[in-house]
PDB file of N, CA and C in Angstrom:
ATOM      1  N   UNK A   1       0.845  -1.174   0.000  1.00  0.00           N
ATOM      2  CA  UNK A   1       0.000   0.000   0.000  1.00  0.00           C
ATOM      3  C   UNK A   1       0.893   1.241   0.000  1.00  0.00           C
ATOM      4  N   UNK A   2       0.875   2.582  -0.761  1.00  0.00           N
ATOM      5  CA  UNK A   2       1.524   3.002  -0.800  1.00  0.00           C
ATOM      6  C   UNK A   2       0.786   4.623  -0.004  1.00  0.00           C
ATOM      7  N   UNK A   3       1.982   4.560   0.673  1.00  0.00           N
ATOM      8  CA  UNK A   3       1.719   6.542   1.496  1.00  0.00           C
ATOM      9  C   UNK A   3       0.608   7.346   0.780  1.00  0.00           C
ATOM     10  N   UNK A   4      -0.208   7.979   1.484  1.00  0.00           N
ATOM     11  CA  UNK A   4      -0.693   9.189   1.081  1.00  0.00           C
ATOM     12  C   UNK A   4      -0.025  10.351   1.848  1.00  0.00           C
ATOM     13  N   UNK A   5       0.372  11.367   1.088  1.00  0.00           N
ATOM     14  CA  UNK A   5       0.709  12.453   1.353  1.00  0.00           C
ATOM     15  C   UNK A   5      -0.066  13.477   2.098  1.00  0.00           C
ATOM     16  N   UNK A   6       0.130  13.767   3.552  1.00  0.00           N
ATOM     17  CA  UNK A   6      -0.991  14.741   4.347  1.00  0.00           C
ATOM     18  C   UNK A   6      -0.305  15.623   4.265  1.00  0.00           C
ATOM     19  N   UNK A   7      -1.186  16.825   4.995  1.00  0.00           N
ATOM     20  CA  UNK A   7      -0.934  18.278   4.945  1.00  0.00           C
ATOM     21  C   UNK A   7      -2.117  18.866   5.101  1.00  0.00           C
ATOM     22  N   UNK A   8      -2.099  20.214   5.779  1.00  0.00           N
ATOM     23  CA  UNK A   8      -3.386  20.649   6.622  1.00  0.00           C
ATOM     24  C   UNK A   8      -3.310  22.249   5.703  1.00  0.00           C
ATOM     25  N   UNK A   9      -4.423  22.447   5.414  1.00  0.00           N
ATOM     26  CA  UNK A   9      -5.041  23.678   5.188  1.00  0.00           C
ATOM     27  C   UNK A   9      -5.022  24.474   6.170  1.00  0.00           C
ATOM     28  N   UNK A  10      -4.151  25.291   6.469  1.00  0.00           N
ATOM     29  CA  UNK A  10      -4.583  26.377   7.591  1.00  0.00           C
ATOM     30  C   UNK A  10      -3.639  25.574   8.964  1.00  0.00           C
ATOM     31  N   UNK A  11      -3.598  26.404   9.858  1.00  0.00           N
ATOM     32  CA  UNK A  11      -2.790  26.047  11.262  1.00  0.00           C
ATOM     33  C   UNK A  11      -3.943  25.960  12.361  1.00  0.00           C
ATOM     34  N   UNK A  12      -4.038  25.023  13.380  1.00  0.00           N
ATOM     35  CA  UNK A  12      -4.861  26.090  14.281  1.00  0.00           C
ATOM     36  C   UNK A  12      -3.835  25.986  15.425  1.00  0.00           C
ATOM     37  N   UNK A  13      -4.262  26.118  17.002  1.00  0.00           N
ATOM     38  CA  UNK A  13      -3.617  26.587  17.889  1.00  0.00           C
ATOM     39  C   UNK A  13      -2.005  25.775  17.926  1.00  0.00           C
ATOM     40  N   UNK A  14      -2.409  24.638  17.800  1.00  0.00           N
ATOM     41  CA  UNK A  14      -0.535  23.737  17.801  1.00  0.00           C
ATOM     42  C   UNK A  14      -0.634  23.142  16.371  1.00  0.00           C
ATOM     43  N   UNK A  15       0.697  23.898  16.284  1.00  0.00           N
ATOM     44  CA  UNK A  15       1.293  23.865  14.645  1.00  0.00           C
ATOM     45  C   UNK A  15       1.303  22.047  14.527  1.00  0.00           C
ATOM     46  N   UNK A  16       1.005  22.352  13.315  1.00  0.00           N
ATOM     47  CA  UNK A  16       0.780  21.167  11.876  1.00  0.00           C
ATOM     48  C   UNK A  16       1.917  20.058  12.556  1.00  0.00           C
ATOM     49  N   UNK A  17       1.619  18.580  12.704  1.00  0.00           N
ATOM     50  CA  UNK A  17       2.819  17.850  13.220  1.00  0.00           C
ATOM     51  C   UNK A  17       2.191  16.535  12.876  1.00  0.00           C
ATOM     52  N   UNK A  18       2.874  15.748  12.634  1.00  0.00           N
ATOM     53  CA  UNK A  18       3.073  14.111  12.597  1.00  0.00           C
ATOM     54  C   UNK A  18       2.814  13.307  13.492  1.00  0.00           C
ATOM     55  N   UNK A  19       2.184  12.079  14.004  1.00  0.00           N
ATOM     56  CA  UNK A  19       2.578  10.877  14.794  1.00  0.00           C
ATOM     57  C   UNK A  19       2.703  10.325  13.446  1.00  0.00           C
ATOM     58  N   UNK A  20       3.890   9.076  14.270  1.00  0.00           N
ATOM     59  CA  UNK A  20       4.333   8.096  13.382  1.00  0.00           C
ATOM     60  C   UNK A  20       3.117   7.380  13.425  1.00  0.00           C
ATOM     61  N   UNK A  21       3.231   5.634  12.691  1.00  0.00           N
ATOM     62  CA  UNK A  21       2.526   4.517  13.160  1.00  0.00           C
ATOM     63  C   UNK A  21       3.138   4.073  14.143  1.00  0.00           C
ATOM     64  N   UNK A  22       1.561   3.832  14.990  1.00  0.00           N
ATOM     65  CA  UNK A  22       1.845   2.689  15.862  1.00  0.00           C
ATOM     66  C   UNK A  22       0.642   1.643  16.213  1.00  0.00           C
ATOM     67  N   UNK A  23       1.028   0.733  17.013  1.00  0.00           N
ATOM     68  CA  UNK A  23       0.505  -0.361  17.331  1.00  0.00           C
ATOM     69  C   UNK A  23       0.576  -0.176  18.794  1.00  0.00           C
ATOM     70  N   UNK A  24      -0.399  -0.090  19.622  1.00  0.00           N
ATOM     71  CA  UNK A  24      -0.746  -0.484  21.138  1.00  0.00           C
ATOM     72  C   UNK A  24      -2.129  -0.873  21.979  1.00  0.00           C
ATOM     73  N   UNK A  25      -2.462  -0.971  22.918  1.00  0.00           N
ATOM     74  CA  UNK A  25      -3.712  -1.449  23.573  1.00  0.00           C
ATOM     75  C   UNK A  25      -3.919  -0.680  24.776  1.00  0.00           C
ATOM     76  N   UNK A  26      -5.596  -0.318  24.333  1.00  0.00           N
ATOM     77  CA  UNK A  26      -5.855   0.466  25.629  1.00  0.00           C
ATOM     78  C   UNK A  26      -7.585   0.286  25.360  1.00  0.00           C
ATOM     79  N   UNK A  27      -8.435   0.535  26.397  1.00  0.00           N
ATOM     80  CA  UNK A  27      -9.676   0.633  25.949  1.00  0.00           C
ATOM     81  C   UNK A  27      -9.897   1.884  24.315  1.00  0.00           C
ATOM     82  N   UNK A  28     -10.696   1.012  23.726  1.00  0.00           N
ATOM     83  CA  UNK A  28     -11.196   2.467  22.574  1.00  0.00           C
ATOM     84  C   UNK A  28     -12.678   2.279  22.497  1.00  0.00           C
ATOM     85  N   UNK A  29     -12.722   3.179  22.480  1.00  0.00           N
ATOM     86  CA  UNK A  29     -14.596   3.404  22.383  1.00  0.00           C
ATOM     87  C   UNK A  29     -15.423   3.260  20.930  1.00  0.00           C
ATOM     88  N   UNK A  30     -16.560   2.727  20.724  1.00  0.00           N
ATOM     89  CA  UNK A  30     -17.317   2.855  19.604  1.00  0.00           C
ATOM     90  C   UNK A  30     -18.771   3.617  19.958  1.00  0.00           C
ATOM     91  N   UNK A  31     -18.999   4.542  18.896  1.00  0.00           N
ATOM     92  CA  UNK A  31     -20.090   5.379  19.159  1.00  0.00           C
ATOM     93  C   UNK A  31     -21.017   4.762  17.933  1.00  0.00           C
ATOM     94  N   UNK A  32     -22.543   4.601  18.447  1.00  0.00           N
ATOM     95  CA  UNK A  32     -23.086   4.686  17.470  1.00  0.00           C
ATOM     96  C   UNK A  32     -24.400   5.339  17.486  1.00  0.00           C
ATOM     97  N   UNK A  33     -25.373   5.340  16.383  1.00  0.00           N
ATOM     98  CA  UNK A  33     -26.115   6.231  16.380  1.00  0.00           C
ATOM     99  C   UNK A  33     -27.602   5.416  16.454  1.00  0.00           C
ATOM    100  N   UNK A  34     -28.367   5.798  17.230  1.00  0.00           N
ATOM    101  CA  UNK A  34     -29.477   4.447  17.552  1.00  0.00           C
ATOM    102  C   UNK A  34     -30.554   6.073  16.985  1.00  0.00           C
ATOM    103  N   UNK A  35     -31.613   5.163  16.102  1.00  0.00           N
ATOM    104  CA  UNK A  35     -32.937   5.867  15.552  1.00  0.00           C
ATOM    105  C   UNK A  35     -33.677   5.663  16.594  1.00  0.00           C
ATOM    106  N   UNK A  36     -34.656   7.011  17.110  1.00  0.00           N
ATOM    107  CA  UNK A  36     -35.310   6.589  18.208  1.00  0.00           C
ATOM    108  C   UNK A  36     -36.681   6.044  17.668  1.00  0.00           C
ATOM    109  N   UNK A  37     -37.289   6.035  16.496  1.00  0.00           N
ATOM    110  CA  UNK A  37     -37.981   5.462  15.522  1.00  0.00           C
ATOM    111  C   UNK A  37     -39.127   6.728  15.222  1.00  0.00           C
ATOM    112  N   UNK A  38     -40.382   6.744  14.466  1.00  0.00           N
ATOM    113  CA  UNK A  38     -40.693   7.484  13.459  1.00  0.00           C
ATOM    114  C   UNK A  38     -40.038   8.597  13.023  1.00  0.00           C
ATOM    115  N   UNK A  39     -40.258   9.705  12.103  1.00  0.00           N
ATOM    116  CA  UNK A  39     -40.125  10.453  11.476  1.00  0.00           C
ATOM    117  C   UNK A  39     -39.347  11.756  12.027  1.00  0.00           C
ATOM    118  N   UNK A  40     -38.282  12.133  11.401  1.00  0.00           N
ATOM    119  CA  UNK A  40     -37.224  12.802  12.058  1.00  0.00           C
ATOM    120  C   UNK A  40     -35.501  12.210  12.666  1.00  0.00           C
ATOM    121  N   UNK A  41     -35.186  13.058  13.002  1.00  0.00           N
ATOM    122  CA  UNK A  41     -33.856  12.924  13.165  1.00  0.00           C
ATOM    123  C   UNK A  41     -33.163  12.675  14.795  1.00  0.00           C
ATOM    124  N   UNK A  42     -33.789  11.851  15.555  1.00  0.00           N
ATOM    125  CA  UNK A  42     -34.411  11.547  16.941  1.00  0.00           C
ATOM    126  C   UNK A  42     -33.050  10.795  16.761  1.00  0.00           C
ATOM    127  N   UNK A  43     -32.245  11.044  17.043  1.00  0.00           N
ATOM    128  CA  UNK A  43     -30.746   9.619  17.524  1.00  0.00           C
ATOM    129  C   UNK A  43     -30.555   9.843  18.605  1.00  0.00           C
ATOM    130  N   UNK A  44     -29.856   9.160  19.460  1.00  0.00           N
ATOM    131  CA  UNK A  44     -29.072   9.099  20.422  1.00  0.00           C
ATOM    132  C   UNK A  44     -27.920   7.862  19.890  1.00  0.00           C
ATOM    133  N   UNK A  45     -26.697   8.744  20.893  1.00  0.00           N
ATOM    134  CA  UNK A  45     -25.551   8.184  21.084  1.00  0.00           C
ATOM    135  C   UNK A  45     -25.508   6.952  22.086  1.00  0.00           C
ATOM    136  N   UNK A  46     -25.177   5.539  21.246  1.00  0.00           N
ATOM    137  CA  UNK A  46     -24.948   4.784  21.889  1.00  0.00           C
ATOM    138  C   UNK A  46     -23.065   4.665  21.890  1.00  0.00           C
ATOM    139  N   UNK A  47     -22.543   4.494  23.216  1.00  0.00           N
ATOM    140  CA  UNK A  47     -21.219   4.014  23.109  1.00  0.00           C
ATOM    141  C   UNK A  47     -20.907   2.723  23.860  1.00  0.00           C
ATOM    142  N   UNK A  48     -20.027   2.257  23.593  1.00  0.00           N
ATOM    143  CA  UNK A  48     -19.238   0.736  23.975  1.00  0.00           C
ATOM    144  C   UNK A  48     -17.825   1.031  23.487  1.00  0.00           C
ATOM    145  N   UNK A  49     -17.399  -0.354  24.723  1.00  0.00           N
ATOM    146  CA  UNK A  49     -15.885  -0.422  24.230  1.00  0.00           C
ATOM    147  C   UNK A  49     -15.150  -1.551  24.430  1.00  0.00           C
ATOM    148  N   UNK A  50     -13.917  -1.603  24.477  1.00  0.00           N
ATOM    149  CA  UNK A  50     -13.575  -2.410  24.579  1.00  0.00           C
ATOM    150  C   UNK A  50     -11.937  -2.891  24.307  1.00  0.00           C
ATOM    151  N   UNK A  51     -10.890  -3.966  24.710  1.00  0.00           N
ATOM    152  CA  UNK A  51      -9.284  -3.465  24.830  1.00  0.00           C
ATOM    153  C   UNK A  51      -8.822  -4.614  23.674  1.00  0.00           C
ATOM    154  N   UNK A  52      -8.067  -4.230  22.685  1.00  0.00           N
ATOM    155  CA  UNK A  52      -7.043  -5.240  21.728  1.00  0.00           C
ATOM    156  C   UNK A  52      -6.268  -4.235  21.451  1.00  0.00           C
ATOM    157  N   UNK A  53      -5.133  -4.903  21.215  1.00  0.00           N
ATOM    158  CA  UNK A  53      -3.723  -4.026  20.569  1.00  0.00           C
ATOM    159  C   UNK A  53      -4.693  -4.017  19.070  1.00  0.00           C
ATOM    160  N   UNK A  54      -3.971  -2.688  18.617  1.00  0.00           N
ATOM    161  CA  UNK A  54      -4.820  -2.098  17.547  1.00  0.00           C
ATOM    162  C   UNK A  54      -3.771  -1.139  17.223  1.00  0.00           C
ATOM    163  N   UNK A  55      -3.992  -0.845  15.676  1.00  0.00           N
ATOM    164  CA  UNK A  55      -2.875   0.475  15.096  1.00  0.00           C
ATOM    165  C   UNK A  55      -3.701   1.721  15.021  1.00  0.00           C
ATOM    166  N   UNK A  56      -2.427   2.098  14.725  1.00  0.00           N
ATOM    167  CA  UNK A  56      -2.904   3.818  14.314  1.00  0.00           C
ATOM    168  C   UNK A  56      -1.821   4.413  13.115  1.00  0.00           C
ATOM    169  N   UNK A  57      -2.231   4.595  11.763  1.00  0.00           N
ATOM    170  CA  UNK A  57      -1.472   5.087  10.420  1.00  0.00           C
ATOM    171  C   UNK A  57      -1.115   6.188  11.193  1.00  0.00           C
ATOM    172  N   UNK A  58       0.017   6.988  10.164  1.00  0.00           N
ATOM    173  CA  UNK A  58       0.736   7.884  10.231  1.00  0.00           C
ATOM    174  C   UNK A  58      -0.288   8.763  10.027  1.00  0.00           C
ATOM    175  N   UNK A  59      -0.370   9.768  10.914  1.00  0.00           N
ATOM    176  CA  UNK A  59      -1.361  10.959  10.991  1.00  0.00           C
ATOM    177  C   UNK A  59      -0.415  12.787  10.416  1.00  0.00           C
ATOM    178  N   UNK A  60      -0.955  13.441  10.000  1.00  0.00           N
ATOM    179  CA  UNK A  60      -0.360  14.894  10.067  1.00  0.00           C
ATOM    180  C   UNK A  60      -1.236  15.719   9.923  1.00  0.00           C
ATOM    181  N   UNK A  61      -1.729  16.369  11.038  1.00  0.00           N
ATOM    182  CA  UNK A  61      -2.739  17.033  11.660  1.00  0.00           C
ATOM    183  C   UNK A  61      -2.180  18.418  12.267  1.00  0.00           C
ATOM    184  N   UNK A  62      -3.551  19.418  12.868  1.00  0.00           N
ATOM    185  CA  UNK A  62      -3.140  20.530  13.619  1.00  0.00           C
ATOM    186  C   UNK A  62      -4.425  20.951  14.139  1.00  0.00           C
ATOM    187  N   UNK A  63      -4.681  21.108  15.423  1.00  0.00           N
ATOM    188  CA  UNK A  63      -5.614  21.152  16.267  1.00  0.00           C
ATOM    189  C   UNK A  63      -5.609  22.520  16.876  1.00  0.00           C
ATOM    190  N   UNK A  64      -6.563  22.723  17.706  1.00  0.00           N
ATOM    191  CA  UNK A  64      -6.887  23.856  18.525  1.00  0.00           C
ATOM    192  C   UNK A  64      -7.148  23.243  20.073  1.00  0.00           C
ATOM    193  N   UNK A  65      -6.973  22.487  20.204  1.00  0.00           N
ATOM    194  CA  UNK A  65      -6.244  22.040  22.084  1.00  0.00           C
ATOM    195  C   UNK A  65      -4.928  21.589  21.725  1.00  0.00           C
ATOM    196  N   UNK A  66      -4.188  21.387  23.141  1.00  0.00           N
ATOM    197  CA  UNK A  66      -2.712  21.497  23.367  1.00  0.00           C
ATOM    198  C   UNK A  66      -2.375  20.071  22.910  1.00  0.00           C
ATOM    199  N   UNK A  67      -1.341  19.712  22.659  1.00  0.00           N
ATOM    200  CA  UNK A  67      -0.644  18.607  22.355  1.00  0.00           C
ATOM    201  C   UNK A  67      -0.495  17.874  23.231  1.00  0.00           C
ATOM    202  N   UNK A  68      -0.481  18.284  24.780  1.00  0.00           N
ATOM    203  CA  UNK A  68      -0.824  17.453  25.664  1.00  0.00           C
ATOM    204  C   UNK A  68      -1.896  16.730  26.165  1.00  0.00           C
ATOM    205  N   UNK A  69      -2.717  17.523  25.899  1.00  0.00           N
ATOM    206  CA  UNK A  69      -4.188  16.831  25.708  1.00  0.00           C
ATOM    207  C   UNK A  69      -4.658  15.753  24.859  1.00  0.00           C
ATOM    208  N   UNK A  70      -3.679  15.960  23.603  1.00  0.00           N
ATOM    209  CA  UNK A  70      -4.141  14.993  22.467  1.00  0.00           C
ATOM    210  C   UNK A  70      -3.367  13.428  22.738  1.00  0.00           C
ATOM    211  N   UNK A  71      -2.274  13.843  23.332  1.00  0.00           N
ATOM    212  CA  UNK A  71      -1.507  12.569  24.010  1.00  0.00           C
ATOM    213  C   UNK A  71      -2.710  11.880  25.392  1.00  0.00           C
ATOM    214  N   UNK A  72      -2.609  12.436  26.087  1.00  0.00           N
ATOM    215  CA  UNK A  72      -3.133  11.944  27.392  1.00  0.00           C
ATOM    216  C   UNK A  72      -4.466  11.638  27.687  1.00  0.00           C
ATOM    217  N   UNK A  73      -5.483  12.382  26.317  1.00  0.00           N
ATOM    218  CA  UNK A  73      -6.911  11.826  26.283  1.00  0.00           C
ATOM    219  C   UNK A  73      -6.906  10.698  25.361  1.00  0.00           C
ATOM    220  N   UNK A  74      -5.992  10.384  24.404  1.00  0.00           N
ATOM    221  CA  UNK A  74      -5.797   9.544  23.164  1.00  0.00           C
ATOM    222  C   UNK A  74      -6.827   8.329  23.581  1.00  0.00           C
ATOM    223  N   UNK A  75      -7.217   7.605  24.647  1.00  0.00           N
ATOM    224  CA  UNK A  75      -7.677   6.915  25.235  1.00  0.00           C
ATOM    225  C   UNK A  75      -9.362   7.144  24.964  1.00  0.00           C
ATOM    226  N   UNK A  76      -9.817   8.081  25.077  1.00  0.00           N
ATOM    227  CA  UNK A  76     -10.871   8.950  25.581  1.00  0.00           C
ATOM    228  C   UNK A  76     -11.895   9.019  24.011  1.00  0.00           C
ATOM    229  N   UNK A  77     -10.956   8.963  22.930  1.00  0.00           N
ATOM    230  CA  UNK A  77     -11.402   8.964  21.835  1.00  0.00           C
ATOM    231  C   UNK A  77     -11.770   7.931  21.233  1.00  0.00           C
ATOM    232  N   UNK A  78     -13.113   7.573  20.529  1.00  0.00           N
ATOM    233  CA  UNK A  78     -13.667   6.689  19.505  1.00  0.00           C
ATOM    234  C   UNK A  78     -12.564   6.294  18.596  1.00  0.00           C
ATOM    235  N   UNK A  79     -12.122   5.233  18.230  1.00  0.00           N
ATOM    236  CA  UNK A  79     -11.508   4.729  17.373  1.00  0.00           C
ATOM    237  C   UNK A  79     -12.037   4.046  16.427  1.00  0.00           C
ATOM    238  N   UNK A  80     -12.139   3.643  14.850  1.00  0.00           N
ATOM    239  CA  UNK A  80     -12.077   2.779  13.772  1.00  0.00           C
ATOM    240  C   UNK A  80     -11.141   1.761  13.737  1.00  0.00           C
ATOM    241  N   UNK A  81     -11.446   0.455  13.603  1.00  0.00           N
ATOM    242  CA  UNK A  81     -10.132  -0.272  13.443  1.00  0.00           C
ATOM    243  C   UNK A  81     -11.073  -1.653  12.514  1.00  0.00           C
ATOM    244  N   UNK A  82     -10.264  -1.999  11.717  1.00  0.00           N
ATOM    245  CA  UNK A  82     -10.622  -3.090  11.205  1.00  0.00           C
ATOM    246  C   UNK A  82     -10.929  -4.278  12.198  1.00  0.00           C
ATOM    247  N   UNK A  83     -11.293  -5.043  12.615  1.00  0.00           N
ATOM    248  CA  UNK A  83     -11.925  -6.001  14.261  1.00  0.00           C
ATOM    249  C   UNK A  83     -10.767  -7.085  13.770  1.00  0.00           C
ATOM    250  N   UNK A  84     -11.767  -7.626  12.215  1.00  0.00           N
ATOM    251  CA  UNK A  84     -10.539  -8.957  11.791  1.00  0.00           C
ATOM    252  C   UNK A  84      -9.243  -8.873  12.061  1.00  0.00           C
ATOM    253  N   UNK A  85      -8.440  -7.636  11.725  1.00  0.00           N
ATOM    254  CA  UNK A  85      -7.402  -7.898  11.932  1.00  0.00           C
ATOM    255  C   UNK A  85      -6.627  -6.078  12.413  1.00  0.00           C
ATOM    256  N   UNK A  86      -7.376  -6.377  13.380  1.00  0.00           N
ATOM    257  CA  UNK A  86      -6.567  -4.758  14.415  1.00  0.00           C
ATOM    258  C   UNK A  86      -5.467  -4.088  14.550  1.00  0.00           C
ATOM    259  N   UNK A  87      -4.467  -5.513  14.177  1.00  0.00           N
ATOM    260  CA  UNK A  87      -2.977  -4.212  14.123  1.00  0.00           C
ATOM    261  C   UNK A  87      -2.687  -4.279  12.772  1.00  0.00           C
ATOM    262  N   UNK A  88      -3.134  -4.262  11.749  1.00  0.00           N
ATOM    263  CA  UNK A  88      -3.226  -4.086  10.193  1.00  0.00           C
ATOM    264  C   UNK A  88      -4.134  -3.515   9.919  1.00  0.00           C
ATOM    265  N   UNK A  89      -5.383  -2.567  10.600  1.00  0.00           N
ATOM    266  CA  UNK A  89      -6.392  -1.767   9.996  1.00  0.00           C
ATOM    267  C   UNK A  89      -5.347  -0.243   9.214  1.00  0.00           C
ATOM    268  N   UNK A  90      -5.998   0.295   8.075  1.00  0.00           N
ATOM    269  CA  UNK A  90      -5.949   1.093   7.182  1.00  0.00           C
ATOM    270  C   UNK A  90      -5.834   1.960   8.225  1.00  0.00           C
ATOM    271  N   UNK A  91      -6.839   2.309   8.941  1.00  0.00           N
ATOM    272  CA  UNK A  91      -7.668   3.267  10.209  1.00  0.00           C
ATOM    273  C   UNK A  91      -6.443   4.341  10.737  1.00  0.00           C
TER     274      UNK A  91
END
C-alpha cells in the first residue's frame, strides 16, 4: 500500500505535526447512532468499548487544544479499526 501524502489547510492553535505509526492497547470506544424510531432525526448516542492491541497510520494534523491533551486523552477517543485484523487496519 503506498503513502498518502498529508498536509493541513490552515494552522490552528498547535502547529501542523506528525505521529508516526503505531501499534498499542488500551480501551477504545465505539459510538453509534441508535434511531429513536418514526419520522425525524431523533438519535441518540450509543457508546461501547472495549481493549485489543490495535494500530494507528501515520497521521499529520493541527488542532486547537494542546498537544498534551491529544496525548493523554488519546484513550478517551472513539476509534475505527478493522476487528478482523486490528494491528493491520488502514484506520
Amino acid at each position: 500500500m503506498q503513502a498518502v501524502k498529508q498536509r493541513t489547510e490552515g494552522e490552528g492553535k498547535t502547529q501542523t505535526h506528525t505521529h508516526q505509526p503505531t501499534t498499542h492497547t488500551h480501551d477504545h470506544w465505539h459510538v453509534s447512532h441508535h434511531h429513536q424510531g418514526g419520522i425525524g432525526d431523533d438519535f441518540e448516542h450509543r457508546a461501547s468499548w472495549h481493549t485489543h492491541a490495535h494500530n494507528h497510520s501515520e497521521v499529520t494534523h493541527s488542532h486547537d487544544y494542546p498537544h498534551e491533551d491529544e496525548e493523554s486523552n488519546h484513550a478517551k477517543e472513539a476509534h475505527i479499526h478493522d476487528h478482523a485484523a486490528p494491528t493491520e487496519s488502514p484506520a
